[in-house]
N, C-alpha and C. Protein backbone atom coordinates (compact mmCIF):
# COMPACT_ATOMS: atom_id res chain seq x y z
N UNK A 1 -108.11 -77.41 33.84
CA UNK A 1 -109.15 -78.21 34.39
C UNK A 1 -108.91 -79.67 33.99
N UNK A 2 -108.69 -80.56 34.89
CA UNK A 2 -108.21 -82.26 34.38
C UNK A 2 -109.67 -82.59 34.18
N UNK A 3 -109.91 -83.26 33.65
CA UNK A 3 -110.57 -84.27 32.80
C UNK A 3 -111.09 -85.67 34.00
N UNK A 4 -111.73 -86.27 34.88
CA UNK A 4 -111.73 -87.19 35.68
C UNK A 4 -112.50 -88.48 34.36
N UNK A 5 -112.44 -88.29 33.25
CA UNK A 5 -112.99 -89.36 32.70
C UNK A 5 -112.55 -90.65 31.98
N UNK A 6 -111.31 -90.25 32.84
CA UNK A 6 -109.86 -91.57 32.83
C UNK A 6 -110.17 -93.18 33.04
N UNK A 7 -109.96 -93.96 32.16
CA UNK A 7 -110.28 -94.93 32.36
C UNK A 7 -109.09 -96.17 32.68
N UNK A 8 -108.66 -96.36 33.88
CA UNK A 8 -107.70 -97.77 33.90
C UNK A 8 -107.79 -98.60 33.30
N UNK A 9 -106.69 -99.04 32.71
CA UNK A 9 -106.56 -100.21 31.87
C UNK A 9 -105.95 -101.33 32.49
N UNK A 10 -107.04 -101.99 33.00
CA UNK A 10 -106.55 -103.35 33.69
C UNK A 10 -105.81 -104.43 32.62
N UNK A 11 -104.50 -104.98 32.64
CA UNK A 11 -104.16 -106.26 31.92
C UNK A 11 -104.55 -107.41 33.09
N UNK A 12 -104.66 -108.28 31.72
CA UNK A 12 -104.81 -109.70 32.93
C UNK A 12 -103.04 -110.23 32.17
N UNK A 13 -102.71 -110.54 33.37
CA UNK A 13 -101.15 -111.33 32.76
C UNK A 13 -100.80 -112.45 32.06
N UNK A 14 -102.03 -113.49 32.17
CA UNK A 14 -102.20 -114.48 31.91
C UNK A 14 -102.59 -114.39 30.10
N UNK A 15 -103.41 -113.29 30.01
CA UNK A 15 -103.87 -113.06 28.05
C UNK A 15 -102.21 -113.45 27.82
N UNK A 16 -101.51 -111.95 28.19
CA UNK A 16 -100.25 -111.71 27.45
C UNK A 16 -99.26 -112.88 27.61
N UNK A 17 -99.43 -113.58 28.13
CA UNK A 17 -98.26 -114.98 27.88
C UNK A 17 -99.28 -115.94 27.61
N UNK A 18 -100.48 -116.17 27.09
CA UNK A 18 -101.16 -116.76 25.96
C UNK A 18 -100.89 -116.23 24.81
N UNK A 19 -101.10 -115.07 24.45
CA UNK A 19 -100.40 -114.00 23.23
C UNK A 19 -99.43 -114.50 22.44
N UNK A 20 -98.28 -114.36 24.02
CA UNK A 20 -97.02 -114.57 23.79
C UNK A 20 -96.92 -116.38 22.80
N UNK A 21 -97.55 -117.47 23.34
CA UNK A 21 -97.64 -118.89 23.10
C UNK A 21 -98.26 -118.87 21.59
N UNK A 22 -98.86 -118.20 21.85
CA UNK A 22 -100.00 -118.47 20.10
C UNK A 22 -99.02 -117.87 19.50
N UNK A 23 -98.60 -116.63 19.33
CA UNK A 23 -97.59 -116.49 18.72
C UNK A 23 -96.16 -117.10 18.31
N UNK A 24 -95.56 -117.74 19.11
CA UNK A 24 -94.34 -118.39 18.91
C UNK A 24 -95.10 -119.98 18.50
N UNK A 25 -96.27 -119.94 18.58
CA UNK A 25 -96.75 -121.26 18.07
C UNK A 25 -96.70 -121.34 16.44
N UNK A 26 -97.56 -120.39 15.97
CA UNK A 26 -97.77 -120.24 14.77
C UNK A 26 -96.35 -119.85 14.06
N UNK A 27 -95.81 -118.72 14.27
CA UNK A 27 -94.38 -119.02 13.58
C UNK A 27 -93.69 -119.99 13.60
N UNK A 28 -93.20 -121.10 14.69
CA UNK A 28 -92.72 -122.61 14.50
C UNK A 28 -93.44 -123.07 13.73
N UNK A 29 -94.98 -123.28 13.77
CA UNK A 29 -95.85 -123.91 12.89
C UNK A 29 -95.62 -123.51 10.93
N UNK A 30 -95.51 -122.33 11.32
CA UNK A 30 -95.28 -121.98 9.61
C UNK A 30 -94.13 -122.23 9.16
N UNK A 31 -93.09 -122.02 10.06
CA UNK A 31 -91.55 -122.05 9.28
C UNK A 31 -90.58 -123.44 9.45
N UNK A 32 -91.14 -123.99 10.48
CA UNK A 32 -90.29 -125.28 11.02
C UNK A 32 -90.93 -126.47 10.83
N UNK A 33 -92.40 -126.81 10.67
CA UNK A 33 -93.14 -127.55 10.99
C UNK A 33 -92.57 -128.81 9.94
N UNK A 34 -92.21 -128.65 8.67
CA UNK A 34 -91.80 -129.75 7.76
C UNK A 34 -90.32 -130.37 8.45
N UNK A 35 -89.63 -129.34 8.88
CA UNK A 35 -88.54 -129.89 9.30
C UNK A 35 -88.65 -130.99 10.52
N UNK A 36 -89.41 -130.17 11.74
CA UNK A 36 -89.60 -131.15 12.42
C UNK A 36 -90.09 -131.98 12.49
N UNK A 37 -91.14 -132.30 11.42
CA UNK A 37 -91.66 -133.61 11.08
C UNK A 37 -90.74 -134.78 10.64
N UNK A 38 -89.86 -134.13 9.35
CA UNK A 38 -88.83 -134.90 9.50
C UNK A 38 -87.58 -135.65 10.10
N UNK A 39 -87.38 -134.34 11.01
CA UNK A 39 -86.85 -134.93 12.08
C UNK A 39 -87.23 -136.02 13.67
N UNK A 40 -88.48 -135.87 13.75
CA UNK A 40 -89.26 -136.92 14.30
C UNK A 40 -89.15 -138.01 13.51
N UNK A 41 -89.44 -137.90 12.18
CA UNK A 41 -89.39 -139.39 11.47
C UNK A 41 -87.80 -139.95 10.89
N UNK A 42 -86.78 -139.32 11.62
CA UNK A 42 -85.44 -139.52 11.19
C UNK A 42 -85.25 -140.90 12.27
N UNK A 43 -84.80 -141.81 12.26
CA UNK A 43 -84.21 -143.24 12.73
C UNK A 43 -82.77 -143.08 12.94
N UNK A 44 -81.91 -142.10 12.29
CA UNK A 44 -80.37 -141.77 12.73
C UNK A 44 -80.21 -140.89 13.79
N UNK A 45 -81.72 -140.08 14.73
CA UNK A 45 -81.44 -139.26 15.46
C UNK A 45 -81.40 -140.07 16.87
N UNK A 46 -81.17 -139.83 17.68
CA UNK A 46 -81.83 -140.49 19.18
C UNK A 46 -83.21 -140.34 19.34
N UNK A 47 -83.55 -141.95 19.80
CA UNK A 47 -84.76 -141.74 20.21
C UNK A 47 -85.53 -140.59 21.43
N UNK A 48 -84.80 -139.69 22.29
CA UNK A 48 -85.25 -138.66 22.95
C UNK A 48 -85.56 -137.39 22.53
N UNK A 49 -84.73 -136.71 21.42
CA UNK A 49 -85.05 -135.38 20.84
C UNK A 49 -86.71 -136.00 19.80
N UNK A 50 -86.34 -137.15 19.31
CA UNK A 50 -87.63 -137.60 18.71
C UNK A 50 -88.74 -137.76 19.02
N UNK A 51 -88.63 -138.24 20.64
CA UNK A 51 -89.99 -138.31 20.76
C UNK A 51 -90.52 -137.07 21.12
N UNK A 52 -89.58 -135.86 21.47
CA UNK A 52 -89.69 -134.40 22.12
C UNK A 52 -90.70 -133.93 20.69
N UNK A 53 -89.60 -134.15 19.96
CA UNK A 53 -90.37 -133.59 18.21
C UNK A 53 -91.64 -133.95 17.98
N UNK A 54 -91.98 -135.35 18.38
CA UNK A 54 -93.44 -135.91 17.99
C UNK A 54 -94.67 -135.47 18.97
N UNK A 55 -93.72 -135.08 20.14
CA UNK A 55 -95.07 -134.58 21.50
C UNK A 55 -95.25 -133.19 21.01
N UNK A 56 -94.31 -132.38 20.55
CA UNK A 56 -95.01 -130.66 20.50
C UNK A 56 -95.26 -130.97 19.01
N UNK A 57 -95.62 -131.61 17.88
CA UNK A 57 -95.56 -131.82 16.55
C UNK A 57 -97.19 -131.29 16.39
N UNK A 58 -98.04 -132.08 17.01
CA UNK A 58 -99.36 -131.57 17.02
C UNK A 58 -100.05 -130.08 17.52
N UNK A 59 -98.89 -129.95 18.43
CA UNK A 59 -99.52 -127.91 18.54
C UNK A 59 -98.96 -127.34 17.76
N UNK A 60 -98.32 -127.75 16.87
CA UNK A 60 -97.21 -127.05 15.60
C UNK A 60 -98.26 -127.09 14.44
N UNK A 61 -99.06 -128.12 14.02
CA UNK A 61 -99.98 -128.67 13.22
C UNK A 61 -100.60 -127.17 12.39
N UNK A 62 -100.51 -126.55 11.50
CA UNK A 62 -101.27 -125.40 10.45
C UNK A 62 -101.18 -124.27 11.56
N UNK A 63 -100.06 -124.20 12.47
CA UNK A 63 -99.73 -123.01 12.85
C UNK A 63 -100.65 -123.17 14.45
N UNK A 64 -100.72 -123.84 15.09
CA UNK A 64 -101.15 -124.19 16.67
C UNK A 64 -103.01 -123.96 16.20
């Protein structure tokens, strides 16, 4: 006798690649975040990877 008290599990796609972002946020944030600070504030690098470093630096900030 089946059971009809099955419930679909709708995903929304959009959570899981927010998921996905908070996650790869916070690990850059915890493990890289000093480096790339420094490397934003390095003057021997090119000014383009630097300013790249200084625009995502703030969603990096105590892990996004």
């Amino acid at each position: 006798m089946k059971c009809n008290n099955t419930i679909e599990k709708k995903r929304i796609v959009f959570l899981d690649y927010l998921r996905i972002f908070a996650f790869v946020s916070v690990l850059i944030g915890h493990k890289f975040y000093n480096y790339i600070l420094q490397f934003s504030n390095d003057l021997t690098v090119h000014a383009t990877p630097r300013l790249i470093a200084r625009t995502i630096l703030p969603f990096l900030n105590g892990g996004g």
